[in-house]
Protein backbone atom coordinates (compact mmCIF):
# COMPACT_ATOMS: atom_id res chain seq x y z
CA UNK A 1 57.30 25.00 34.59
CA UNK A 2 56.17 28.60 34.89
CA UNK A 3 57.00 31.07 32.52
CA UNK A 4 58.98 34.63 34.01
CA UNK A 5 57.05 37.49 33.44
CA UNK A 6 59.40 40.09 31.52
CA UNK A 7 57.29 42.39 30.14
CA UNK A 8 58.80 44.45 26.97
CA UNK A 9 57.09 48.20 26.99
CA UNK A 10 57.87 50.34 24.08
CA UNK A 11 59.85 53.69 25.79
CA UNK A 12 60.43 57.04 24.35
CA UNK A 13 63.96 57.09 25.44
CA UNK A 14 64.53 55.08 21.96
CA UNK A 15 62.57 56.65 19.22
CA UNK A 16 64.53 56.97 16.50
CA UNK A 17 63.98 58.84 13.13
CA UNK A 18 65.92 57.45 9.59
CA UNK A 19 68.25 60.63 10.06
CA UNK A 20 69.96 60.58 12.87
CA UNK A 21 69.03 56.90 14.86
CA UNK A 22 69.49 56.94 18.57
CA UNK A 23 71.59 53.89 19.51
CA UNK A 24 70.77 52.19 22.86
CA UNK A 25 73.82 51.56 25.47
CA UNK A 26 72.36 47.98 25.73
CA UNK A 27 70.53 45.70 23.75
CA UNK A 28 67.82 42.64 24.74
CA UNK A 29 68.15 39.52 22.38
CA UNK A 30 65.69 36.63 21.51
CA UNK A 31 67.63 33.50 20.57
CA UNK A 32 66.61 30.65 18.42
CA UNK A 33 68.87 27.62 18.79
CA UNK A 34 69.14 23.99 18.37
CA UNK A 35 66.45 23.23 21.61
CA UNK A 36 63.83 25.46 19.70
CA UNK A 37 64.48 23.24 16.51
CA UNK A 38 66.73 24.83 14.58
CA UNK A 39 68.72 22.10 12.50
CA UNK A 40 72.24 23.53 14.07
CA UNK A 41 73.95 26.21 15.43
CA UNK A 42 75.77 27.78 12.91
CA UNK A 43 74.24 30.08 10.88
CA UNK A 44 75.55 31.26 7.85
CA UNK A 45 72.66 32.43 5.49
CA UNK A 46 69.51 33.98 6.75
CA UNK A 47 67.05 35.98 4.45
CA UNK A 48 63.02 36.09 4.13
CA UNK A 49 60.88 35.39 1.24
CA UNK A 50 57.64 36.99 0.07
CA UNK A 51 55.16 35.23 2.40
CA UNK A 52 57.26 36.57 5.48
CA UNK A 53 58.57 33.25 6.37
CA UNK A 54 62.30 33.55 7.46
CA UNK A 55 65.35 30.95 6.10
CA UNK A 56 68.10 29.97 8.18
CA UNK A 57 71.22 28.47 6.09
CA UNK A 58 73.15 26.33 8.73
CA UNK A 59 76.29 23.84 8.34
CA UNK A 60 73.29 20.99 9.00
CA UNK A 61 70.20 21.79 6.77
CA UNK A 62 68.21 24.14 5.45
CA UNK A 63 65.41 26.04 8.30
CA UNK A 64 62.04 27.89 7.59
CA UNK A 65 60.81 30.03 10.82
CA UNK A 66 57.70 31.20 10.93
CA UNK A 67 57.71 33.31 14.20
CA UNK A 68 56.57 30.39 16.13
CA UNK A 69 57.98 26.76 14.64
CA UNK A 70 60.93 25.98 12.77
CA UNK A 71 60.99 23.30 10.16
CA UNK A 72 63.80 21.53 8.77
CA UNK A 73 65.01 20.55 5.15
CA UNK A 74 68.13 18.11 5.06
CA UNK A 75 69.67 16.05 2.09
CA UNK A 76 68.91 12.85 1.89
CA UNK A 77 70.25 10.55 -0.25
CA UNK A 78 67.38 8.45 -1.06
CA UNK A 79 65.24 11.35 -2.35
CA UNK A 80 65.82 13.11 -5.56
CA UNK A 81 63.92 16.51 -4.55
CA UNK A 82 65.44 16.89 -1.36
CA UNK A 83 68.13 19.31 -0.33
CA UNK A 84 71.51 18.79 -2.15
CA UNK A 85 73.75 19.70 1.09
CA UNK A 86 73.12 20.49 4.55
CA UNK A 87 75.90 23.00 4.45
CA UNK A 88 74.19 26.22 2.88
CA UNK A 89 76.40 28.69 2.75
CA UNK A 90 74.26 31.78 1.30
CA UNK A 91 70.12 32.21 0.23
CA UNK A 92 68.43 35.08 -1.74
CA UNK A 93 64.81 34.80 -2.79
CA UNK A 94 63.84 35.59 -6.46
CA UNK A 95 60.55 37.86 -7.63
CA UNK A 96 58.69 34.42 -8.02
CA UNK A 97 58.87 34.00 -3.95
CA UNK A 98 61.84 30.98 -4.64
CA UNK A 99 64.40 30.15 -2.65
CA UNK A 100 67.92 30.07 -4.33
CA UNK A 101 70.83 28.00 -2.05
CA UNK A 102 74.63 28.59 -2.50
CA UNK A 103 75.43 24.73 -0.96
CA UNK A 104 79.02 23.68 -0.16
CA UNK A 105 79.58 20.16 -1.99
CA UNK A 106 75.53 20.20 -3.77
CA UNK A 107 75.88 22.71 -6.37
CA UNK A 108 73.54 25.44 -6.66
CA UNK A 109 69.51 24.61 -5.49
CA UNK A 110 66.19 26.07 -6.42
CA UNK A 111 63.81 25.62 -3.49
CA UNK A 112 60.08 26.05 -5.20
CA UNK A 113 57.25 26.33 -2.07
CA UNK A 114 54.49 25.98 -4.48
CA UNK A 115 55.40 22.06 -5.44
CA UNK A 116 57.74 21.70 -2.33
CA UNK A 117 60.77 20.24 -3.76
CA UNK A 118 64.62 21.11 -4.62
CA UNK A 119 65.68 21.72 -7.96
CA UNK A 120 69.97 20.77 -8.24
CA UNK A 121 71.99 22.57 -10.50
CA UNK A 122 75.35 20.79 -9.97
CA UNK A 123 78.79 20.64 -12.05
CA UNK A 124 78.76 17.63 -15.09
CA UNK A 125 82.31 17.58 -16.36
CA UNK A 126 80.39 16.13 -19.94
CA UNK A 127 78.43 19.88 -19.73
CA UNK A 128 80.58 22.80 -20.66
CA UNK A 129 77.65 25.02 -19.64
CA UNK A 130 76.35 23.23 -16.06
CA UNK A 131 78.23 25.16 -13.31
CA UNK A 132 81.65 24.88 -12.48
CA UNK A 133 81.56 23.56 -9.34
CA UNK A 134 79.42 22.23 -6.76
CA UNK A 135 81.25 24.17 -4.00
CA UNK A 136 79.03 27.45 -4.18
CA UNK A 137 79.69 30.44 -1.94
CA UNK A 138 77.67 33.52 -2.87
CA UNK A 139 74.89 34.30 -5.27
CA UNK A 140 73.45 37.92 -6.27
CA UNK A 141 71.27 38.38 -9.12
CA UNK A 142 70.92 41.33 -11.97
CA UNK A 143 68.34 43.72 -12.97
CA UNK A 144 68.00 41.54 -15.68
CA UNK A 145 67.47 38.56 -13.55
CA UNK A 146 70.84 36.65 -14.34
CA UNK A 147 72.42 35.33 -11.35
CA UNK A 148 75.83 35.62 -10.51
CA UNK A 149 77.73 32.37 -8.83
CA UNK A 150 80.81 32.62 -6.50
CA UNK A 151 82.12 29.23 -6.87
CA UNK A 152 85.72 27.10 -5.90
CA UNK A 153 86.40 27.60 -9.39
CA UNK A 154 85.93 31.37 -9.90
CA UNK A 155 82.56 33.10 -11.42
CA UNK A 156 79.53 32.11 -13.32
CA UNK A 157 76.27 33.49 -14.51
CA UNK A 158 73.43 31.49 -15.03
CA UNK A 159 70.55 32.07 -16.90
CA UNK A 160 67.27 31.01 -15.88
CA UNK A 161 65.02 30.97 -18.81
CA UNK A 162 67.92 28.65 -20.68
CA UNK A 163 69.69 26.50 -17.48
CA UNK A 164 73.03 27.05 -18.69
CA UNK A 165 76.23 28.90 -16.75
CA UNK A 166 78.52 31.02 -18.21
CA UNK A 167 82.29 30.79 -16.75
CA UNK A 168 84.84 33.61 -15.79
CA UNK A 169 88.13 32.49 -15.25
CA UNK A 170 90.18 34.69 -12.35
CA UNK A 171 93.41 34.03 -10.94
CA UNK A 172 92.75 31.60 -8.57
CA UNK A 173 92.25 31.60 -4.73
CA UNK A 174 89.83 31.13 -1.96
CA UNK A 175 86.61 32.93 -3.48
CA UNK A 176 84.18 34.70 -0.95
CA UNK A 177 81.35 37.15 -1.61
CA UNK A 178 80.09 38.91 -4.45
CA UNK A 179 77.90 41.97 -4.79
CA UNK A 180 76.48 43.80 -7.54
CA UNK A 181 76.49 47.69 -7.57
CA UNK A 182 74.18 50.56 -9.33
CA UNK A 183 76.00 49.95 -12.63
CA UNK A 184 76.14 46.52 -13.02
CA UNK A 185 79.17 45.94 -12.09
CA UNK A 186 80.37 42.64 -9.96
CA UNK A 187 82.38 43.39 -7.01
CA UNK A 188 83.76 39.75 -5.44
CA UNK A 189 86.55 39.16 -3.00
CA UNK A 190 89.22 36.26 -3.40
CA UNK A 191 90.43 36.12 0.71
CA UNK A 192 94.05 35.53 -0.26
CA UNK A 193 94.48 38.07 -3.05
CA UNK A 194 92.05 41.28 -2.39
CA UNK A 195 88.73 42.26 -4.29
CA UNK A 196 87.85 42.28 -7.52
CA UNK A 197 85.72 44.38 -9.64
CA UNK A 198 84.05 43.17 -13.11
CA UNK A 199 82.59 44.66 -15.66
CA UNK A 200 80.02 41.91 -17.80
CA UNK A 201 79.47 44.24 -20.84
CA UNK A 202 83.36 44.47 -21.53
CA UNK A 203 84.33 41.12 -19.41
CA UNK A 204 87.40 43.42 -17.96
CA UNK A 205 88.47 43.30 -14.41
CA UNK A 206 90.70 44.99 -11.79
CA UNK A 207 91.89 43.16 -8.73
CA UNK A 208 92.58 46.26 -5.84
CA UNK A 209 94.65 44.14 -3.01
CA UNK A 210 97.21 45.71 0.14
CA UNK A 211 100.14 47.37 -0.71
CA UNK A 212 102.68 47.94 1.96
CA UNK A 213 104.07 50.91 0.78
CA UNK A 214 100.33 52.97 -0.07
CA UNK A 215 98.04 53.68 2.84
CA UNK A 216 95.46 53.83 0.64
CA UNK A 217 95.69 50.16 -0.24
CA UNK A 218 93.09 48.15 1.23
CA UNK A 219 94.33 47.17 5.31
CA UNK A 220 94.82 43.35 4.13
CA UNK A 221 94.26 40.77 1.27
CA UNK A 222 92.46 38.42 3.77
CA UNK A 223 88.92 39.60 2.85
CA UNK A 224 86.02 38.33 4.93
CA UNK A 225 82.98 40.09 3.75
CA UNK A 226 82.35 43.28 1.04
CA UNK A 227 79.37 45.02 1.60
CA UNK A 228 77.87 48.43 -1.10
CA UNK A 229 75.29 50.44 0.90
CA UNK A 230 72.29 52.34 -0.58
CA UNK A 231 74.69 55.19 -1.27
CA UNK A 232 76.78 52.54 -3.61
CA UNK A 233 79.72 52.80 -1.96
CA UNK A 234 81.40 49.74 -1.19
CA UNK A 235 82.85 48.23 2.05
CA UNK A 236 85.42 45.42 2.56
CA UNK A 237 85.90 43.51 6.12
CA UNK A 238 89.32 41.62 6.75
CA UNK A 239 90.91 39.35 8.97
CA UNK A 240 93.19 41.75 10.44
CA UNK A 241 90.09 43.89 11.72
CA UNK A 242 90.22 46.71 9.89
CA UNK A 243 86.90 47.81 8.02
CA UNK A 244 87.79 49.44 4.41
CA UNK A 245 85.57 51.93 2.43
CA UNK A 246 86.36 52.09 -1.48
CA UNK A 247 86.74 56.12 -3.04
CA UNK A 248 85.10 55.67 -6.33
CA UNK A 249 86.72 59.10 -7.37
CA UNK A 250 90.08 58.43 -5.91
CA UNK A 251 90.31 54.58 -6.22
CA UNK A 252 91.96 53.95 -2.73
CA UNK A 253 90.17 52.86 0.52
CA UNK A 254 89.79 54.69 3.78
CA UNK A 255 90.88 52.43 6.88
CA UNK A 256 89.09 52.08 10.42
CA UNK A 257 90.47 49.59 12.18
CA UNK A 258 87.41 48.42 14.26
CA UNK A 259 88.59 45.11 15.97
CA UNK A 260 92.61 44.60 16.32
CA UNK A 261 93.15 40.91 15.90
CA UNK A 262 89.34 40.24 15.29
CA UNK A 263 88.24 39.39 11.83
CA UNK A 264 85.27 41.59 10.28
CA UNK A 265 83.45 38.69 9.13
CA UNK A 266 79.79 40.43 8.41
CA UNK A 267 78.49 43.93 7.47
CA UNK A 268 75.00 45.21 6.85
CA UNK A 269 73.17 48.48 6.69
CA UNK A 270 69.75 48.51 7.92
CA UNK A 271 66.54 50.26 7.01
CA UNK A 272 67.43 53.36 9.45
CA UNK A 273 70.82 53.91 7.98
CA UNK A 274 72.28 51.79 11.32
CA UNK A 275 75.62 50.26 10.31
CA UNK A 276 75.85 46.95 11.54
CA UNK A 277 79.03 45.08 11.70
CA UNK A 278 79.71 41.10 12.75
CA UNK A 279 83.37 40.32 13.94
CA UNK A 280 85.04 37.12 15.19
CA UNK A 281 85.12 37.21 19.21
CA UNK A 282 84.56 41.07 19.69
CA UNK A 283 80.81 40.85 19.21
CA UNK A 284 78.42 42.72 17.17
CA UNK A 285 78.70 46.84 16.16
CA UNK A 286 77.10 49.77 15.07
CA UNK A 287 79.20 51.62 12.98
CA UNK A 288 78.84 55.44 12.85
CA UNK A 289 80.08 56.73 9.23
CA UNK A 290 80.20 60.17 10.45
CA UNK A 291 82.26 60.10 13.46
CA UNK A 292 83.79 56.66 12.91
CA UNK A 293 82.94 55.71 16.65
CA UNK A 294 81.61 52.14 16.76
CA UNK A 295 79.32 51.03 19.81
CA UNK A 296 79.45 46.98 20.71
CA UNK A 297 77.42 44.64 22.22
CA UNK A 298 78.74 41.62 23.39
CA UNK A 299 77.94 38.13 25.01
CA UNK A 300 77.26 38.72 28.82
CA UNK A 301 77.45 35.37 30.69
CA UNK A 302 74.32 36.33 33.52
CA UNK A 303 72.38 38.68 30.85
CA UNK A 304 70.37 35.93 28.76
CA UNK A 305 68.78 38.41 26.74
CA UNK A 306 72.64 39.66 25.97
CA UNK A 307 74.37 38.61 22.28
CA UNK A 308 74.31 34.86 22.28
CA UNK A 309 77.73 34.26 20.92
CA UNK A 310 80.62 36.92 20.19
CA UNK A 311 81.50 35.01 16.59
CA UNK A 312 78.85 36.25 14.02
CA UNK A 313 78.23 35.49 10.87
CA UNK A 314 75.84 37.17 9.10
CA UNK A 315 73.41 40.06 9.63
CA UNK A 316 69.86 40.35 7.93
CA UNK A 317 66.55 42.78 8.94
CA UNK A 318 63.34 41.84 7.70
CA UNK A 319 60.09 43.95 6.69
CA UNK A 320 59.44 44.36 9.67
CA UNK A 321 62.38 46.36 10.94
CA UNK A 322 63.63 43.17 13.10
CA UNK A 323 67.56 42.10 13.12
CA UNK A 324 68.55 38.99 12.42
CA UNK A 325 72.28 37.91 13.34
CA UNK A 326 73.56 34.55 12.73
CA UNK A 327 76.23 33.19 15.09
CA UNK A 328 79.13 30.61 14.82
CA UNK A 329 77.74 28.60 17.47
CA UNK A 330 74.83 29.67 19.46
CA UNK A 331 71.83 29.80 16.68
CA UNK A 332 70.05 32.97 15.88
CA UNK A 333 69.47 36.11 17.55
CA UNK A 334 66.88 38.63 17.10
CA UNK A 335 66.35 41.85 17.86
CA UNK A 336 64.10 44.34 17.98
CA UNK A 337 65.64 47.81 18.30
CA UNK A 338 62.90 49.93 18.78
CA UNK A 339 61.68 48.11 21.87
CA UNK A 340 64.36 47.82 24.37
CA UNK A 341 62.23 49.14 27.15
CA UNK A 342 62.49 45.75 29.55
CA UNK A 343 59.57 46.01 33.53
CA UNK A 344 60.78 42.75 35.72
CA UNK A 345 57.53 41.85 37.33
CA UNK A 346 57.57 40.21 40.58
CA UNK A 347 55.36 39.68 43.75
CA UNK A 348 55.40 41.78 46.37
CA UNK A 349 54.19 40.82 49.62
CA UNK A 350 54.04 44.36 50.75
CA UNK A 351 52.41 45.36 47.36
CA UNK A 352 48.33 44.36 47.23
CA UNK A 353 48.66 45.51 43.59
CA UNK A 354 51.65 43.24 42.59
CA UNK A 355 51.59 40.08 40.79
CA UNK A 356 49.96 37.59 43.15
CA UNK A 357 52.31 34.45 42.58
CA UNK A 358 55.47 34.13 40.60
CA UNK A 359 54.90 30.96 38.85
CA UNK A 360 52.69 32.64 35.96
CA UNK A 361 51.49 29.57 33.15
CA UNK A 362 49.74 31.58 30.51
CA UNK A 363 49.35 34.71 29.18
CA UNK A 364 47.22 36.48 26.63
CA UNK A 365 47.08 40.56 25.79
CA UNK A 366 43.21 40.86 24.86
CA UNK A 367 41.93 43.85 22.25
CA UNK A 368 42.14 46.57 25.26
CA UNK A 369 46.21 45.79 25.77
CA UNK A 370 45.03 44.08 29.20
CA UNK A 371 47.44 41.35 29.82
CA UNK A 372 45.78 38.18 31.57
CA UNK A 373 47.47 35.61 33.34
CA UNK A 374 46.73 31.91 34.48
CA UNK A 375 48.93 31.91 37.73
CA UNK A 376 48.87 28.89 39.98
CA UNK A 377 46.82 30.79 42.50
CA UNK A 378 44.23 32.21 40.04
CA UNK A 379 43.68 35.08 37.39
CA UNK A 380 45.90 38.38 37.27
CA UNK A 381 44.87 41.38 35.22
CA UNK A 382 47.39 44.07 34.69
CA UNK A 383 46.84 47.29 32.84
CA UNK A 384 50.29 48.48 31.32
CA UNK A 385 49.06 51.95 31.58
CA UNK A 386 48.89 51.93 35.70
CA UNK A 387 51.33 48.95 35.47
CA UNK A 388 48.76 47.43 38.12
CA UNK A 389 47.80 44.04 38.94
CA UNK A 390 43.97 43.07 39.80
CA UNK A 391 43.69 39.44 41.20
CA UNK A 392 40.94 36.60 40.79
CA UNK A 393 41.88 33.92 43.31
CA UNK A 394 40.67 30.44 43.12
CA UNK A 395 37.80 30.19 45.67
CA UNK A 396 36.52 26.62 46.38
CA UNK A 397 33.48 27.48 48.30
CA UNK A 398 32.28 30.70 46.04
CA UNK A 399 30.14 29.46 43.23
CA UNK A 400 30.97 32.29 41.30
CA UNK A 401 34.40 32.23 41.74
CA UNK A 402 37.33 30.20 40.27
CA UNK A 403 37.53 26.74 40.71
CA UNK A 404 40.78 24.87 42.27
CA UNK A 405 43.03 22.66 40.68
CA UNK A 406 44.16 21.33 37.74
CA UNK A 407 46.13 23.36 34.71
CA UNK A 408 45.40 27.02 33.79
CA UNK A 409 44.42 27.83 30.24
CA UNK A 410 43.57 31.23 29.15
CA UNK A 411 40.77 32.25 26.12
CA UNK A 412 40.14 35.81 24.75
CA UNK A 413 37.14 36.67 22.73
CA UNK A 414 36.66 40.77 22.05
CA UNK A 415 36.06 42.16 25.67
CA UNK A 416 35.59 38.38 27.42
CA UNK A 417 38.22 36.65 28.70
CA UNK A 418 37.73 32.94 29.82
CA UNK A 419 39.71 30.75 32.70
CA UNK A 420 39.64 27.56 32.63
CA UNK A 421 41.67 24.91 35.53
CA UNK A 422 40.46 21.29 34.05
CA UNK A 423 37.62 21.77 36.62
CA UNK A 424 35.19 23.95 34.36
CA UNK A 425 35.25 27.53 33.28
CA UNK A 426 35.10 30.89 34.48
CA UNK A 427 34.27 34.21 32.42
CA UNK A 428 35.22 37.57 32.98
CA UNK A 429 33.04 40.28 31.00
CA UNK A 430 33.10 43.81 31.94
CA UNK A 431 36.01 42.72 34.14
CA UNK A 432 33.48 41.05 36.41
CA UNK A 433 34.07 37.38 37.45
CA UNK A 434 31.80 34.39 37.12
CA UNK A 435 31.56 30.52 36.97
CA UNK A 436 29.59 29.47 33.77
CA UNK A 437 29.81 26.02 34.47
CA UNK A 438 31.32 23.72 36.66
CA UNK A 439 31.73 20.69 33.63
CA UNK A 440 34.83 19.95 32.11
CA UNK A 441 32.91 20.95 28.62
CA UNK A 442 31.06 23.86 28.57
CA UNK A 443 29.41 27.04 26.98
CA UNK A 444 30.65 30.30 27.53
CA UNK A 445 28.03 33.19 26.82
CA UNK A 446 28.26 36.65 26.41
CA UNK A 447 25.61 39.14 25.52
CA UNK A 448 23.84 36.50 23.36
CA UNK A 449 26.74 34.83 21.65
CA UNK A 450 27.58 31.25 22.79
CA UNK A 451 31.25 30.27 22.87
CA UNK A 452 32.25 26.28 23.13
CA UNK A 453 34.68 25.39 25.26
CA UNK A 454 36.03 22.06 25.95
CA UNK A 455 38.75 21.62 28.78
């Protein structure tokens, strides 16, 4: 099968400074799912650890991405070290590079890439200090390096130089989320009953939750995500779609409702002060906190590069300035904002400078940004500058010309750039074309440095 040539240019039209980001009308999604390897659909946890790999926390196992393959962790039964639940519900990474897993029925796990293996931490009712339950939602950790523990059964802090949990006992209710802002001070959300905000030097709380009669009240006590951006104010999404922002001076909570009858299920700031926010079946939105206006992109049924899935679930950006956005049931999406500029390349029969065949195999951008491509009718070299197309048909009765047949396959060394069909190997130097060979193994050579090649 040959791949479509959609070719991604980086455009003016969307530079963007950290002030004042310019927000594209439309946005072009990647998607990982289930066909690429991902262990299931539904993502609820992604984050990235120190070595750039990215983890995916799905409702089937554990996934580390490294830009190219996806490999899978899952529990199994009949080893001790391996995951404790393939639902994972929430990850963070630690300053040693380790993996910590919020896991619905295994507890709370310690991934360790250095030996490879799971570490459980799970609830012994004979322990009065293991953790309190083994149905884990949330994790955030300290500037002291405690970690705090959203469980079934309320809060707990866990120390990691002694392995032993501290409990909070709450009112009870459907726990969710917990964040940790500039003071210290735990902010976690109980869906049923509102937010709560907790203070670990005096162990006193306050519980802010809707009031009917006060406007100021937060919009509903169904909370679905709480969110504190870099200027430490705090945000709370709810089912009823309203997004809520907490007055530290006042005490009450500004309302926007963003998505009547859609939950606001995910919020996250980015790294150019874009406001991102995940809702249930109205898509994904950037939020402007100046003007309250909120732009969203949605799931377009003929647009495959559209939002994969209008349910998301979580939103993440790595050091790289890429988006992550896990969906209920369509995988991952990524995005890259800054590069939305999208050329559809096709041939022309009218056009000597267009591609020469659609069905393009391979393709390889060498040191010069000159994209080559292994087409089923030869070599194409185009020049994103002219946005050009310079062809090297296969010619069966020129010796120095490409050979027919067989499967392209394309090699780049500095300025060289190598051809090969099954039927032996031709080199382009100096944008000139020649046969080396006509053997299925070879030597390429270039000024006086030999290349091996075996087809």
């Amino acid at each position: 099968m040959g791949l479509l040539l959609l070719i991604c240019i980086a455009s003016g039209a969307y530079a963007q400074n950290s002030d004042s980001p310019t927000i594209p009308q439309v946005l072009k999604f990647r998607h990982l799912t289930i066909e690429d390897g991902l262990s299931h659909n539904m993502v609820w946890s992604i984050t990235q650890d120190k070595h750039g790999f990215m983890w995916f926390g799905t409702v089937g196992g554990l996934n580390r991405y490294d830009g190219y393959n996806l490999i899978s962790y899952r529990s199994d039964l009949a080893k001790k070290n391996s995951l404790g639940s393939n639902f994972v519900q929430h990850g963070i990474t630690d300053g040693e590079g380790r993996l910590w897993l919020a896991l619905n029925g295994g507890g709370v796990n310690l991934y360790d890439p250095a030996i490879g293996q799971f570490t459980h931490y799970k609830h012994d009712p004979e322990v009065t200090n293991s953790i309190s339950s083994n149905t884990v939602y949330s994790l955030v950790f300290d500037a002291s390096g405690q970690l705090w523990i959203l469980t079934l059964q309320g809060l707990d802090r866990f120390d990691p130089q002694t392995g032993r949990f501290k409990h909070y006992s709450f009112a009870g209710g459907k726990w969710g989320h917990v964040r940790i802002d500039s003071s210290g001070k735990l902010w976690f959300s109980i869906s049923d009953k509102g937010v709560i905000r907790f203070d670990p030097e005096t162990e006193e709380h306050k519980l802010f939750s809707h009031d009917a009669n006060n406007e100021n009240s937060l919009s509903d006590n169904r909370i679905q995500q709480i969110y504190i951006d870099r200027s430490d104010t705090l945000w709370v999404g709810t089912a009823n779609g309203y997004l809520n922002k907490y007055n530290s001076e006042s005490g009450g909570f500004t309302r926007y409702l963003l998505a009547a009858g859609k939950s606001i299920d995910a919020i996250f700031e980015d790294s150019r002060n874009r406001f991102w926010i995940g809702t249930k079946g109205n898509g994904i939105g950037i939020f402007d906190r100046e003007t309250a206006q909120t732009i969203y992109y949605k799931n377009d049924p003929v647009d495959p590069y559209s939002l994969s899935n209008n349910r998301i679930i979580t939103i993440f950006e790595d050091t790289s300035g890429l988006i992550w956005v896990g969906t209920q049931n369509a995988g991952v999406d990524i995005l890259n904002i800054d590069d939305q500029k999208f050329y559809h390349f096709k041939h022309d029969p009218d056009n000597s400078n267009s591609l020469d065949n659609n069905k393009v195999w391979e393709l390889y951008s060498d040191s010069q940004g000159i994209l080559w491509l292994g087409l089923n009718t030869g070599l194409d070299r185009f020049d994103p500058k002219t946005r050009q197309f310079k062809h090297y048909p296969m010619e069966a009765d020129n010796p120095d010309g490409l050979s027919s047949g067989g499967m392209p396959v394309l090699w780049l060394r500095t300025s060289m750039a190598a051809f090969g069909w099954g039927y032996g190997v031709a080199v382009s130097t100096d944008w000139t074309m020649r046969v080396e060979n006509s053997n299925t193994t070879g030597m390429i050579r270039m000024k006086n440095t030999a290349f091996p090649v075996i087809m």
